[in-house]
PDB file of N, CA and C in Angstrom:
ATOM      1  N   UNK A   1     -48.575  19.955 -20.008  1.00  0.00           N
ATOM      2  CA  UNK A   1     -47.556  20.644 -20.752  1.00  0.00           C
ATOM      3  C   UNK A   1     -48.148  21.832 -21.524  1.00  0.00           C
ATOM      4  N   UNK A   2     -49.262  21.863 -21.665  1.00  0.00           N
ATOM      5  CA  UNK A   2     -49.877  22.961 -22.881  1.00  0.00           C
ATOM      6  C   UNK A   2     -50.973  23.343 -22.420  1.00  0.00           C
ATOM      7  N   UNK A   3     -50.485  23.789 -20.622  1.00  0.00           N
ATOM      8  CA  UNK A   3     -51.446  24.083 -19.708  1.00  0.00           C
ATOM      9  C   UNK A   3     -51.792  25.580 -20.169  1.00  0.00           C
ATOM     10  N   UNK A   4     -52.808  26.511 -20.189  1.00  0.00           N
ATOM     11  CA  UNK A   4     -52.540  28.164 -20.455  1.00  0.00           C
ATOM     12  C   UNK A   4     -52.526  28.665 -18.802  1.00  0.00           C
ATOM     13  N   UNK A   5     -51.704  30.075 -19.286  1.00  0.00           N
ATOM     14  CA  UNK A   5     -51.137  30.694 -18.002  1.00  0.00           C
ATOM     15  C   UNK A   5     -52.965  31.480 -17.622  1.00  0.00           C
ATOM     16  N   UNK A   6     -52.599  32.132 -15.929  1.00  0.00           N
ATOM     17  CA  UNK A   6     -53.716  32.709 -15.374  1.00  0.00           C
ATOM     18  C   UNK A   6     -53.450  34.139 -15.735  1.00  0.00           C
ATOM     19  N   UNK A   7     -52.782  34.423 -15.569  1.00  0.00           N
ATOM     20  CA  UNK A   7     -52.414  35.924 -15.187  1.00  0.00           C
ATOM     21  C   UNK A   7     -52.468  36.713 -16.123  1.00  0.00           C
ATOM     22  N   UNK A   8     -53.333  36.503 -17.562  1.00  0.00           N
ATOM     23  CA  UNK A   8     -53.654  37.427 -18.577  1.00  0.00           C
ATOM     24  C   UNK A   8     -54.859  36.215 -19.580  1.00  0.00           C
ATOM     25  N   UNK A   9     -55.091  36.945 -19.832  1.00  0.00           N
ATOM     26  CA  UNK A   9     -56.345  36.232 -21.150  1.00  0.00           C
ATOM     27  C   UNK A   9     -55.846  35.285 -22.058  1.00  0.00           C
ATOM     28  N   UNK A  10     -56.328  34.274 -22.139  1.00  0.00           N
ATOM     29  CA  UNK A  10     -55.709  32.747 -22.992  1.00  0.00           C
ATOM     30  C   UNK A  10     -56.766  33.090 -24.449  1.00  0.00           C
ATOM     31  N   UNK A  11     -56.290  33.968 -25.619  1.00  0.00           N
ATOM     32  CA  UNK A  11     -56.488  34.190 -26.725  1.00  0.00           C
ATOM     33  C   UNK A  11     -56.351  32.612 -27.430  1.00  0.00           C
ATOM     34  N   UNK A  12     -55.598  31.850 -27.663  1.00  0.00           N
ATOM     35  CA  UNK A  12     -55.009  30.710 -28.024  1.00  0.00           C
ATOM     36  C   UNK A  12     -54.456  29.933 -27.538  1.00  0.00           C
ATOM     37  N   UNK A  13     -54.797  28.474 -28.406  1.00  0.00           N
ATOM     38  CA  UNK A  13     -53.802  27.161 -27.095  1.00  0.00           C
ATOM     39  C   UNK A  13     -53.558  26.758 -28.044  1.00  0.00           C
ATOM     40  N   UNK A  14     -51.684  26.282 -28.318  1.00  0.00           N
ATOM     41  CA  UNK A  14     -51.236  25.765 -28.977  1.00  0.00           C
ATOM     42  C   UNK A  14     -51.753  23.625 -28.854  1.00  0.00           C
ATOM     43  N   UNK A  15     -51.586  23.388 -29.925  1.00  0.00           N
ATOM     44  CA  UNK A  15     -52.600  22.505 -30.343  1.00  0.00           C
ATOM     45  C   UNK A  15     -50.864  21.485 -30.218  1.00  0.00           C
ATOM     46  N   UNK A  16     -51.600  19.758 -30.132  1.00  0.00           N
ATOM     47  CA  UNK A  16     -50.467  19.036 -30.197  1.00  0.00           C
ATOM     48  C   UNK A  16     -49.772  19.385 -31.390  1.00  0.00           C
ATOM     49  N   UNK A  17     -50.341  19.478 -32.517  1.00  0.00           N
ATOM     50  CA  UNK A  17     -49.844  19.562 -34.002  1.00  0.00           C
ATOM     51  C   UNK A  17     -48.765  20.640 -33.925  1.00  0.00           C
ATOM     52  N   UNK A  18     -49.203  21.939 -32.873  1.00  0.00           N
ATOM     53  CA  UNK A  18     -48.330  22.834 -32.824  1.00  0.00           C
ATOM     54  C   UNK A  18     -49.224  23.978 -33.763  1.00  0.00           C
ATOM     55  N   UNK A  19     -50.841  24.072 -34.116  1.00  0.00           N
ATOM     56  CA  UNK A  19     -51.208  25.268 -35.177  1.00  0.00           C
ATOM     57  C   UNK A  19     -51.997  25.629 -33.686  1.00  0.00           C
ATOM     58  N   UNK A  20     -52.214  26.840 -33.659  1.00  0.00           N
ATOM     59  CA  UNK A  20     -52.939  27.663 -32.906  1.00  0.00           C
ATOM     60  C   UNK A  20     -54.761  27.667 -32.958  1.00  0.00           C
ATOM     61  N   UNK A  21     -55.287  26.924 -32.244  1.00  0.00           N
ATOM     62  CA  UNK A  21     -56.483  27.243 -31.510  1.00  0.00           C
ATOM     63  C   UNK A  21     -56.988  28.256 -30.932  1.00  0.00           C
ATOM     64  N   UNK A  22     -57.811  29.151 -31.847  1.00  0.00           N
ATOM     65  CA  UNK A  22     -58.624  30.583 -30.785  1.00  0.00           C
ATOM     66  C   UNK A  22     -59.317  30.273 -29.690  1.00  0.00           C
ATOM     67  N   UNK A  23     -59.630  30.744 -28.863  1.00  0.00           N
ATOM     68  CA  UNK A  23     -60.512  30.900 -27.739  1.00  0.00           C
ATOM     69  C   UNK A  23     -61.241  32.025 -28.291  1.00  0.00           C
ATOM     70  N   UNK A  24     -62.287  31.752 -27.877  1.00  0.00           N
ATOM     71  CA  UNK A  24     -63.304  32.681 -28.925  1.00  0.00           C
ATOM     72  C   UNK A  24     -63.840  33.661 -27.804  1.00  0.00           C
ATOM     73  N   UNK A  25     -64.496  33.435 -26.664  1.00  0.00           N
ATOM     74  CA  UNK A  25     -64.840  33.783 -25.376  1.00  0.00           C
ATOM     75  C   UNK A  25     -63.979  34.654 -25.147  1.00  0.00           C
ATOM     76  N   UNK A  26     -62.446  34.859 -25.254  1.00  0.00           N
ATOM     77  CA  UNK A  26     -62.094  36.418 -24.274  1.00  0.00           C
ATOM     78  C   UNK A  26     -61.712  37.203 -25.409  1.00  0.00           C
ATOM     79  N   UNK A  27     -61.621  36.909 -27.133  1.00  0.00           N
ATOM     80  CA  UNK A  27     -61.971  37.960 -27.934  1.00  0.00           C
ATOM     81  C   UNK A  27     -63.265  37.900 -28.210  1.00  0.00           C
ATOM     82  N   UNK A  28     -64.231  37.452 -28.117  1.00  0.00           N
ATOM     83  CA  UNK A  28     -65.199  38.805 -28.063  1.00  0.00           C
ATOM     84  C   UNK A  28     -65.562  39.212 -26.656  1.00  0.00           C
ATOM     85  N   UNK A  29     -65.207  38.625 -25.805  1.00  0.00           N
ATOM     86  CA  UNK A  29     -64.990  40.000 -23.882  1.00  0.00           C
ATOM     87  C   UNK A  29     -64.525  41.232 -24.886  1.00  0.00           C
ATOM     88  N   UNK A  30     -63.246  40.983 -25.284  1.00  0.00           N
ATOM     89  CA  UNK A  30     -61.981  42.178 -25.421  1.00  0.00           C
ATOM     90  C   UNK A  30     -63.033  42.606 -26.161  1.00  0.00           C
ATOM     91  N   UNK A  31     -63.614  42.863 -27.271  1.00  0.00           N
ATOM     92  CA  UNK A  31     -64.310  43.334 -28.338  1.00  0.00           C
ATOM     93  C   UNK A  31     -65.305  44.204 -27.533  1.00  0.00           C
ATOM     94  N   UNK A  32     -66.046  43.442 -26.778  1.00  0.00           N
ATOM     95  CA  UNK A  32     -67.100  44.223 -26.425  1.00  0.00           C
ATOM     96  C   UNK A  32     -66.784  45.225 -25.131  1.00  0.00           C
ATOM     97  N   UNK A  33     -65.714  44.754 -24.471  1.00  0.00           N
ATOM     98  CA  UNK A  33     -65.070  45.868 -23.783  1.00  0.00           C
ATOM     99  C   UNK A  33     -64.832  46.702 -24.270  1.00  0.00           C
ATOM    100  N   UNK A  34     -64.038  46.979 -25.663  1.00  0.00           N
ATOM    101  CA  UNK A  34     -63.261  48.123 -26.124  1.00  0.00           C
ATOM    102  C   UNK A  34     -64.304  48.886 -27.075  1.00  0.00           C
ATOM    103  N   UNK A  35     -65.677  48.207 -27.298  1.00  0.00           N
ATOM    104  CA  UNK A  35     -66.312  48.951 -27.948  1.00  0.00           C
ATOM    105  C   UNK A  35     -67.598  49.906 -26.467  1.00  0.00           C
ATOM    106  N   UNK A  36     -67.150  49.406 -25.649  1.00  0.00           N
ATOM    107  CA  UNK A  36     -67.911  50.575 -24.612  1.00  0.00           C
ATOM    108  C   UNK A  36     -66.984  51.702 -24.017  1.00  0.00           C
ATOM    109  N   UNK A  37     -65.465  51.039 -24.352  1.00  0.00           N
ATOM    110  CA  UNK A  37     -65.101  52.118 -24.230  1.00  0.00           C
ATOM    111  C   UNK A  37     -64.326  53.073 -24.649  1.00  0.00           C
ATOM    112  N   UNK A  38     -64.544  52.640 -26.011  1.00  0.00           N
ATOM    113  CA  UNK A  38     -64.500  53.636 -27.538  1.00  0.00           C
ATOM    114  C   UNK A  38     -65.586  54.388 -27.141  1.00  0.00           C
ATOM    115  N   UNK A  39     -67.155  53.799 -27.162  1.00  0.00           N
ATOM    116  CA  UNK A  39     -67.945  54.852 -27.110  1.00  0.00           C
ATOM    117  C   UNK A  39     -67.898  55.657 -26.197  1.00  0.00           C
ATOM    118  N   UNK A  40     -67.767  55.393 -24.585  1.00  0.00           N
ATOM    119  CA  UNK A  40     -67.363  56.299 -23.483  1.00  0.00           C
ATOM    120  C   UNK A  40     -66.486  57.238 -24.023  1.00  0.00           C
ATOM    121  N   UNK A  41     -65.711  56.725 -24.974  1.00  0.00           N
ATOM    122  CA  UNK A  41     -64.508  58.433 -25.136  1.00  0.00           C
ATOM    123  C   UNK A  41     -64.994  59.489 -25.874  1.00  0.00           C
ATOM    124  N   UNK A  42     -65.732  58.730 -27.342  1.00  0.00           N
ATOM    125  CA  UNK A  42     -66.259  59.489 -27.981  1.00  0.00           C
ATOM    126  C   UNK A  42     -67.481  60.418 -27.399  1.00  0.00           C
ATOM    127  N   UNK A  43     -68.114  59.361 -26.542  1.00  0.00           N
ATOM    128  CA  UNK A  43     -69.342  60.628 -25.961  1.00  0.00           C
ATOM    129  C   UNK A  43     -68.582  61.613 -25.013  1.00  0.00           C
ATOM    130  N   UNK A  44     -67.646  61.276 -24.502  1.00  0.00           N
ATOM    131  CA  UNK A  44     -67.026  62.581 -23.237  1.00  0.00           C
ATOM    132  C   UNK A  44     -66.748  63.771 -24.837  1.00  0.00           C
ATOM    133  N   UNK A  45     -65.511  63.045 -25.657  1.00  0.00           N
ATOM    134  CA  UNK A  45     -65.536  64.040 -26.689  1.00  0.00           C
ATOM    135  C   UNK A  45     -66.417  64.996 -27.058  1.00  0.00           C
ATOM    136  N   UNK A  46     -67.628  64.589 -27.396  1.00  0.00           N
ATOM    137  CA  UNK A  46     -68.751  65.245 -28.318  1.00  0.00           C
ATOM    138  C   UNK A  46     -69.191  66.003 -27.169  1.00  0.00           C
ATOM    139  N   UNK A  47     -69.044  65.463 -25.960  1.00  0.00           N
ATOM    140  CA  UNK A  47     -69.586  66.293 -24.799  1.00  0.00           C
ATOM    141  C   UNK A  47     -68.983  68.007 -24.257  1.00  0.00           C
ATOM    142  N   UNK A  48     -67.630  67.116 -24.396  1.00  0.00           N
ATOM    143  CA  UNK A  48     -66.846  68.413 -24.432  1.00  0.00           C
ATOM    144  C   UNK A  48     -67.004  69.397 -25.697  1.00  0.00           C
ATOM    145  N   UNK A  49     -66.969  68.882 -26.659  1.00  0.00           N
ATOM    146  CA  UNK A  49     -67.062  69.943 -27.501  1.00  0.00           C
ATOM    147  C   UNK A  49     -68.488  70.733 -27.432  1.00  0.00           C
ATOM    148  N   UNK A  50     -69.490  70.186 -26.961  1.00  0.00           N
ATOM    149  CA  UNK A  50     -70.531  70.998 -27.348  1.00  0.00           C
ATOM    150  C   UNK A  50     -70.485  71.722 -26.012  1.00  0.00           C
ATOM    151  N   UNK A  51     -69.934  71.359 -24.771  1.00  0.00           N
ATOM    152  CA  UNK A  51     -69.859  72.504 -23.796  1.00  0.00           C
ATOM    153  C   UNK A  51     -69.093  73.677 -23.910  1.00  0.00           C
ATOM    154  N   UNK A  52     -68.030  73.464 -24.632  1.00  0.00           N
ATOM    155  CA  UNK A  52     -67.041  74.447 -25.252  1.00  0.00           C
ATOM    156  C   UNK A  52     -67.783  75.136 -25.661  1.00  0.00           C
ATOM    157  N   UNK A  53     -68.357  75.171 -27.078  1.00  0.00           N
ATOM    158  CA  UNK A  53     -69.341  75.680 -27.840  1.00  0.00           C
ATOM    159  C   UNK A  53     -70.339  76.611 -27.194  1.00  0.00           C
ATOM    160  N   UNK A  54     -70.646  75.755 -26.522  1.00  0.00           N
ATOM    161  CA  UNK A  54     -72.089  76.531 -25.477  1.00  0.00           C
ATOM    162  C   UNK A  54     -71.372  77.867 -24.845  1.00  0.00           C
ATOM    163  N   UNK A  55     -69.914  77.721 -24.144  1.00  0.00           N
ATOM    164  CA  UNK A  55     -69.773  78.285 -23.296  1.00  0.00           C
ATOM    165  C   UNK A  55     -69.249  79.952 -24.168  1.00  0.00           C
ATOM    166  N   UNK A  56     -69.109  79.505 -25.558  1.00  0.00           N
ATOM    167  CA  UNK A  56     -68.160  80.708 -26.141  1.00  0.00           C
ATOM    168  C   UNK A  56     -69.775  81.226 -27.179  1.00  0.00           C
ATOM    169  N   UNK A  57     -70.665  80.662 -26.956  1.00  0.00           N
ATOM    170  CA  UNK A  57     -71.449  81.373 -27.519  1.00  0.00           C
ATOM    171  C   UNK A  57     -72.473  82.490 -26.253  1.00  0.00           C
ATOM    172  N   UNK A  58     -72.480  82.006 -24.941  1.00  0.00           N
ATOM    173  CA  UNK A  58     -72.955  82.721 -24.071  1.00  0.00           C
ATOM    174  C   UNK A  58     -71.633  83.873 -23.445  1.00  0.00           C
ATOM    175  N   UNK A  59     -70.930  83.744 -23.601  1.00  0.00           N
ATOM    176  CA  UNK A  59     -70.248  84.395 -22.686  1.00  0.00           C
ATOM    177  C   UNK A  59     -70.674  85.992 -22.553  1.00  0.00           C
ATOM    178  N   UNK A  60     -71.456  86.575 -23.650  1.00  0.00           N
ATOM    179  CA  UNK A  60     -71.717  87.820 -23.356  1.00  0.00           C
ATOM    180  C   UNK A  60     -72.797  88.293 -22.874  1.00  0.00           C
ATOM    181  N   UNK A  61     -73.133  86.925 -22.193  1.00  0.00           N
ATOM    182  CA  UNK A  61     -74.840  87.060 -21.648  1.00  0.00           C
ATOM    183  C   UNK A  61     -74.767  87.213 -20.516  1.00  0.00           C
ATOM    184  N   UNK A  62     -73.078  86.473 -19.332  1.00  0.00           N
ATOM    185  CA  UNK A  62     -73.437  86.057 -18.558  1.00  0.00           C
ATOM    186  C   UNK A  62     -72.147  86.750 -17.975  1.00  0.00           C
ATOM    187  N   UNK A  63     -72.181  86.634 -16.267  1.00  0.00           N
ATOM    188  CA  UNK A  63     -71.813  87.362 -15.481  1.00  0.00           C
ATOM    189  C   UNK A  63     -69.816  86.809 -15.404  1.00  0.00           C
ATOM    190  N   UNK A  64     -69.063  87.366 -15.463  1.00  0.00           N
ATOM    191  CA  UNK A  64     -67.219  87.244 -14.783  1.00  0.00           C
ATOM    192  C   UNK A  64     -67.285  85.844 -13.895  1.00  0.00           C
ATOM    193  N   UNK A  65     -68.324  85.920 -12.931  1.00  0.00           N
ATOM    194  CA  UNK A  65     -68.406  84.655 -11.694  1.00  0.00           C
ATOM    195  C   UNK A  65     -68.805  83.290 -12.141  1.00  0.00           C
ATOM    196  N   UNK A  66     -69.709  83.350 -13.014  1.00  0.00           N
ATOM    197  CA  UNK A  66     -70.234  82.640 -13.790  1.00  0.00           C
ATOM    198  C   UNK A  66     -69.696  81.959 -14.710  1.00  0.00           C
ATOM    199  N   UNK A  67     -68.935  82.852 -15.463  1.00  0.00           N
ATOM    200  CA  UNK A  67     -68.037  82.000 -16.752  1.00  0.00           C
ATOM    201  C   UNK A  67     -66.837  81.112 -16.049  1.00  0.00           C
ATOM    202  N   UNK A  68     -66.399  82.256 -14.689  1.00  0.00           N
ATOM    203  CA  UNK A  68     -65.426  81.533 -14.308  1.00  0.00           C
ATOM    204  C   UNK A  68     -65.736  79.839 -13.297  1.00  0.00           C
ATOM    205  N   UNK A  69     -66.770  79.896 -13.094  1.00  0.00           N
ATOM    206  CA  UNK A  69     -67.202  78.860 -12.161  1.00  0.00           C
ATOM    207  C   UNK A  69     -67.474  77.625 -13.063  1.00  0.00           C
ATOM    208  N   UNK A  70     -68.290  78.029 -14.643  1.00  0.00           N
ATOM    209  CA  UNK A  70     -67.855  77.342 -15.305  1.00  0.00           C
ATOM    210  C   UNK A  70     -66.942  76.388 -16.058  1.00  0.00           C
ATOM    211  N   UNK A  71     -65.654  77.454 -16.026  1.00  0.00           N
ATOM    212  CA  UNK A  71     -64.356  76.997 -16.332  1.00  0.00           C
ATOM    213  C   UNK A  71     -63.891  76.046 -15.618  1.00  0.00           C
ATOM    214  N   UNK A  72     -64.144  75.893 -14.394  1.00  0.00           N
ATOM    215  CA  UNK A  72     -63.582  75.603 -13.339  1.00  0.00           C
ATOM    216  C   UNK A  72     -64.295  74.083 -13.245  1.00  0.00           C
ATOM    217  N   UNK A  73     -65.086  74.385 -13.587  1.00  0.00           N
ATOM    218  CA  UNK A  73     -66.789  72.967 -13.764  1.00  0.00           C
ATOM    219  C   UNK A  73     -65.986  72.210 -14.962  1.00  0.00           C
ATOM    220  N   UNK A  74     -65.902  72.998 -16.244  1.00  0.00           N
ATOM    221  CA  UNK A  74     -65.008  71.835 -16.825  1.00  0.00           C
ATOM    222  C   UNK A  74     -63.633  71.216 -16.695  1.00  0.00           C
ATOM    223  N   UNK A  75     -63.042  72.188 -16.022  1.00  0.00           N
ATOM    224  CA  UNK A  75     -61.482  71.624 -15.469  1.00  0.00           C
ATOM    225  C   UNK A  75     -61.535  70.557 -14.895  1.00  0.00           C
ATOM    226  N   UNK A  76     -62.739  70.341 -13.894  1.00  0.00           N
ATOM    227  CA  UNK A  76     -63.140  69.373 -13.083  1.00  0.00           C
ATOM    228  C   UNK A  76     -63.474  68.367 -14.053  1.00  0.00           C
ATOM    229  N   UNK A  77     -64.360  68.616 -14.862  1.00  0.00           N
ATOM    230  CA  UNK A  77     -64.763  67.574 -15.422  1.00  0.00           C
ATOM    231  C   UNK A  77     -63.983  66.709 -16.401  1.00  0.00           C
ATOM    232  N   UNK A  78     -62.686  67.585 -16.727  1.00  0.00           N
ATOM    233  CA  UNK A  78     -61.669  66.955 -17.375  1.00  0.00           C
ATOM    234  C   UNK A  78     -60.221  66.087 -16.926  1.00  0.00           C
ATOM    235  N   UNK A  79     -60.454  66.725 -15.361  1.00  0.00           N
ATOM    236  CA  UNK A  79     -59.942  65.594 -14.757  1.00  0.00           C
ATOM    237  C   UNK A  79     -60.266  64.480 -13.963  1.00  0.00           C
ATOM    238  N   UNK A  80     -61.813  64.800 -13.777  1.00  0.00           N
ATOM    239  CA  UNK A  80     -62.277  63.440 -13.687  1.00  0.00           C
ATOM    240  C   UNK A  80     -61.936  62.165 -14.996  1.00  0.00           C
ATOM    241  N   UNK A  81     -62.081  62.502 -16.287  1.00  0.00           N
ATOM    242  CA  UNK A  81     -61.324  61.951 -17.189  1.00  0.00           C
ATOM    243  C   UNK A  81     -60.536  61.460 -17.172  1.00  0.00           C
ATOM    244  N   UNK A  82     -59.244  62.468 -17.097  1.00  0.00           N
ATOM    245  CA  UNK A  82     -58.101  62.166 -17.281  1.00  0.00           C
ATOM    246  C   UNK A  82     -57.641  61.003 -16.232  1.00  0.00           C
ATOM    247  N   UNK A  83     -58.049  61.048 -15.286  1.00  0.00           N
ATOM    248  CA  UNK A  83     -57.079  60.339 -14.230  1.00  0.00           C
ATOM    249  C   UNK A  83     -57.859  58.685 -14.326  1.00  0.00           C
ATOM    250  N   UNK A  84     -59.044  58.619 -14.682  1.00  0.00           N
ATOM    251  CA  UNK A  84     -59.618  57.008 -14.906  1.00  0.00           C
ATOM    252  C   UNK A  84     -58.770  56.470 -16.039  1.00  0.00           C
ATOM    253  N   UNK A  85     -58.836  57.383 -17.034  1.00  0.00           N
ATOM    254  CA  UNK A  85     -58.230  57.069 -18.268  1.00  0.00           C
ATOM    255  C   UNK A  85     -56.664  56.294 -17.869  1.00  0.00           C
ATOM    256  N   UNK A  86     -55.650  57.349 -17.067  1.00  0.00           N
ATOM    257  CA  UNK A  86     -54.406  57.022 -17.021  1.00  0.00           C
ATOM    258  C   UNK A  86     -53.953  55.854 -15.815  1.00  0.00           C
ATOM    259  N   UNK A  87     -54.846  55.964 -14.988  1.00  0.00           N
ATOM    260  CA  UNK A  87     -54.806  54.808 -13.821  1.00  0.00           C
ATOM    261  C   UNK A  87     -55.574  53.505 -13.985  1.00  0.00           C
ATOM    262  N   UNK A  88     -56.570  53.730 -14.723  1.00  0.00           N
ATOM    263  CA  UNK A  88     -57.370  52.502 -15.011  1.00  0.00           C
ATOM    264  C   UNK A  88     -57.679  52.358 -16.719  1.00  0.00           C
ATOM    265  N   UNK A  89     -58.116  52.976 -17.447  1.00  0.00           N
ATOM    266  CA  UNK A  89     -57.867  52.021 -18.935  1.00  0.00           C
ATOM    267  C   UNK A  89     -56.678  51.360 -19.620  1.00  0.00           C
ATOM    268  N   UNK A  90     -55.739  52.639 -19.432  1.00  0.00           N
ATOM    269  CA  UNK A  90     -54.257  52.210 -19.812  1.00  0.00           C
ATOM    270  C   UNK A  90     -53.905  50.936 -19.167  1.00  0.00           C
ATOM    271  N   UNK A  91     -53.731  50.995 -18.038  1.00  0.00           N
ATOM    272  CA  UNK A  91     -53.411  49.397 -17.244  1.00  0.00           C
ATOM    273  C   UNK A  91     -54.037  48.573 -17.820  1.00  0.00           C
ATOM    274  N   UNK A  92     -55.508  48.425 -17.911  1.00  0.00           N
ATOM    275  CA  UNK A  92     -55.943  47.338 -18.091  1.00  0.00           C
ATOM    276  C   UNK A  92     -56.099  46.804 -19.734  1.00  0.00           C
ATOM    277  N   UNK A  93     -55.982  47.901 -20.633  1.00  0.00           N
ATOM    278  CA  UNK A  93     -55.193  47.326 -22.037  1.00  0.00           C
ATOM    279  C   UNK A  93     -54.372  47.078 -22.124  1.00  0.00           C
ATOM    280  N   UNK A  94     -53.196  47.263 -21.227  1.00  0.00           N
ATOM    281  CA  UNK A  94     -52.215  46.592 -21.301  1.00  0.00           C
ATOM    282  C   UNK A  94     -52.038  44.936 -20.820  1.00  0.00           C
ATOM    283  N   UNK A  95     -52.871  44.832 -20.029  1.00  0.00           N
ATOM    284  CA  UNK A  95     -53.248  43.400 -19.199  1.00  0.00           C
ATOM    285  C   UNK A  95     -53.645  42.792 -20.544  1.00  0.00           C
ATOM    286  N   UNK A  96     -54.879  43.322 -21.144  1.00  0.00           N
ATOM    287  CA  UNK A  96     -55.669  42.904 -22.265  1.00  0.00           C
ATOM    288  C   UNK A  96     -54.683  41.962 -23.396  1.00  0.00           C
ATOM    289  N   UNK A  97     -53.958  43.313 -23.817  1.00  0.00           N
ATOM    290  CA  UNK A  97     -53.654  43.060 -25.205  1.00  0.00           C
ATOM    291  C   UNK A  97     -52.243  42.690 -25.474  1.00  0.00           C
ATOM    292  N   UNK A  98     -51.541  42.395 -24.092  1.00  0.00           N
ATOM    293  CA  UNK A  98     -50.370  42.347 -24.148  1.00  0.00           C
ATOM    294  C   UNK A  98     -50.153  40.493 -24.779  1.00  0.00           C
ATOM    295  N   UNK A  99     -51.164  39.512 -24.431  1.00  0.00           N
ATOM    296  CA  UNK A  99     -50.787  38.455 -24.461  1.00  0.00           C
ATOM    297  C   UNK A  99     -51.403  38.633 -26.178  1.00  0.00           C
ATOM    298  N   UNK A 100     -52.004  39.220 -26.682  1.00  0.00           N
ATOM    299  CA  UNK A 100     -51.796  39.076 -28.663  1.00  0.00           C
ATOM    300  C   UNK A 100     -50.458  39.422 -28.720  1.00  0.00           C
ATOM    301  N   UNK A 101     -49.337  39.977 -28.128  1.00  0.00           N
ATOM    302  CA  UNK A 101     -48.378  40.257 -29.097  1.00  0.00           C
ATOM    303  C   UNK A 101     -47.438  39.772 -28.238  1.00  0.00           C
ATOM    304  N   UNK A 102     -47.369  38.848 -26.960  1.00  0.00           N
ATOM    305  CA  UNK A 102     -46.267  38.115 -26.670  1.00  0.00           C
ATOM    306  C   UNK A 102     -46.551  36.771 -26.640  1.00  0.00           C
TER     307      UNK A 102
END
């Protein structure tokens, strides 16, 4: 009767008494998941910004083909981002964290 389901992370098992039992094992998974990939965002962040930076402090050094190939290098590199982010983190916090709040 107070079997836990498969199909998302068993945070808690209600107890005969009826008070809630943690499972300790898939919050700290979740924990240490979300702290690699907190840091993954923050380093793309800091990354980006200092390429930004770089790129607006050279620009008068360097050739039309160049800046633009650049541009183009980070466009790329920002949608390599974007699309892990929206196809794969989002989903899978939602898998995550959906069973804390239902």
């Amino acid at each position: 009767q107070n079997r836990p389901g498969y199909g998302a992370p068993t945070y808690w098992i209600f107890q005969p008494d009826g008070t809630k039992k943690w499972t300790w094992l898939p919050i700290t998974t979740m924990t240490t998941g979300l702290s690699v990939i907190f840091s993954a965002a923050i380093i793309i962040l800091l990354c980006l910004a200092r390429i930004l930076r770089e790129m607006r402090s050279v620009k008068k050094h360097l050739e039309s083909k160049t800046i633009r190939m650049q541009r183009k290098l980070v466009r790329a590199l920002l949608w390599q981002t974007i699309v892990p982010i929206i196809f794969s983190y989002i989903p899978i916090s939602i898998v995550v964290f959906a069973p804390l709040f239902t």
